[in-house]
Protein backbone atom coordinates (compact mmCIF):
# COMPACT_ATOMS: atom_id res chain seq x y z
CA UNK A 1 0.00 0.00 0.00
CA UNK A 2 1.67 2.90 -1.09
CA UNK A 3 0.30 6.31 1.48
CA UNK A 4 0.32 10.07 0.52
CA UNK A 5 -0.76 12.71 2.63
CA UNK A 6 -2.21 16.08 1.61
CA UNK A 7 -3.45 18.75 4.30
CA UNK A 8 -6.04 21.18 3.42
CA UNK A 9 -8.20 23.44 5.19
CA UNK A 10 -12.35 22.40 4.63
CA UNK A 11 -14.04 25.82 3.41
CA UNK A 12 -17.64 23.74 3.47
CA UNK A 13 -18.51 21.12 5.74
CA UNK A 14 -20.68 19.53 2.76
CA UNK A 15 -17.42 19.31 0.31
CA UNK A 16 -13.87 18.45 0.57
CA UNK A 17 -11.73 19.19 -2.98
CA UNK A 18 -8.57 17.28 -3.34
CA UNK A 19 -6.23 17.88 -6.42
CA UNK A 20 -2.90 17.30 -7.99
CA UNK A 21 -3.00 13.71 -6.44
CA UNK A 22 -0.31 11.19 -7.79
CA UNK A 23 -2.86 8.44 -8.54
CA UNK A 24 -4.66 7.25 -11.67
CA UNK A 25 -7.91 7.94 -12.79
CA UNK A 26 -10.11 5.08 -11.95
CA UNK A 27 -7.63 3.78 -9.33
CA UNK A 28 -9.80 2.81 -5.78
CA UNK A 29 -7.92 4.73 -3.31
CA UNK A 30 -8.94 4.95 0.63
CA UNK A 31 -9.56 8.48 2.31
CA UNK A 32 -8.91 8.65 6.08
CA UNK A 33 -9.59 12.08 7.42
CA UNK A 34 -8.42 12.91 10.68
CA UNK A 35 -8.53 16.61 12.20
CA UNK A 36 -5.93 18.26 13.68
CA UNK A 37 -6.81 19.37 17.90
CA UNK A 38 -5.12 22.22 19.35
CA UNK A 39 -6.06 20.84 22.73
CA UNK A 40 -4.09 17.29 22.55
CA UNK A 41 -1.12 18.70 23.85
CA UNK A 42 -2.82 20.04 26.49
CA UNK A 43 -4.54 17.40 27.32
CA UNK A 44 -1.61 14.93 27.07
CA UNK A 45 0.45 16.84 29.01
CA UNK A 46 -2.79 17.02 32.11
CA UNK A 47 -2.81 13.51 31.44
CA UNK A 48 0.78 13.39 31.92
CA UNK A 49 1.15 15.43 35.00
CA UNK A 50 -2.04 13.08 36.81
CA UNK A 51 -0.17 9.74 36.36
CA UNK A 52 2.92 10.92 37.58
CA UNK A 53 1.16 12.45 40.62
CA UNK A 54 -0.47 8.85 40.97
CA UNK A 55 2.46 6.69 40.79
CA UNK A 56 3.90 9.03 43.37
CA UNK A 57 1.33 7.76 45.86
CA UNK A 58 2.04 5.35 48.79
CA UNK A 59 -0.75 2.68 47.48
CA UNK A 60 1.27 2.36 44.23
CA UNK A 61 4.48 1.99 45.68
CA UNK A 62 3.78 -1.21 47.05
CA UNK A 63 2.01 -2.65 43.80
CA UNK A 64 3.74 -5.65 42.51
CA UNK A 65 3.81 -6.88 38.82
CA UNK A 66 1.77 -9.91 40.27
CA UNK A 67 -1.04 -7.49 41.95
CA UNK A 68 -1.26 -5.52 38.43
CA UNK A 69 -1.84 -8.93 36.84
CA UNK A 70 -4.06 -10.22 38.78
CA UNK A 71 -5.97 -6.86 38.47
CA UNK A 72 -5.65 -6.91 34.94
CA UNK A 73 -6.75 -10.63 34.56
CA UNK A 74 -9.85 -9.65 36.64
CA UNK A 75 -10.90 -6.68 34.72
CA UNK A 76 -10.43 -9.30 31.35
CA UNK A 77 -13.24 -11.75 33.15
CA UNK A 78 -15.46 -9.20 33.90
CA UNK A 79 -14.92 -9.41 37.59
């Protein structure tokens, strides 16, 4: 599969244009539109700055590899 990536900005919500693509007419191509977020970093970073905070508590200090399995192998089964 052979990928190609093209930004553009939408100017309607009812009609994206693409042009000067490197394909063939008639070729089946797949379009996968994905939108940029301003926020992620923020967010990520939030996200970032709560699990460290977390692991720096007492009760996860003592958490083994075997407890996270077991907790792990619990939440699989639906227990």
């Amino acid at each position: 599969m052979r990928a190609y990536k093209k930004y553009v900005v939408i100017e309607d919500p009812h009609r994206v244009v693409l042009s000067d693509l490197p394909f063939e007419a008639g070729q089946r191509v797949e379009v996968v539109m994905i939108a940029d977020e301003p926020q992620a970093a923020a967010r990520l970073e939030t996200l970032h700055t709560l699990l460290t905070s977390a692991q720096a508590l007492p009760q996860a200090r003592n958490l083994t590899e075997a407890d996270i399995a077991a907790e792990v192998a619990a939440a699989r089964t639906g227990r």
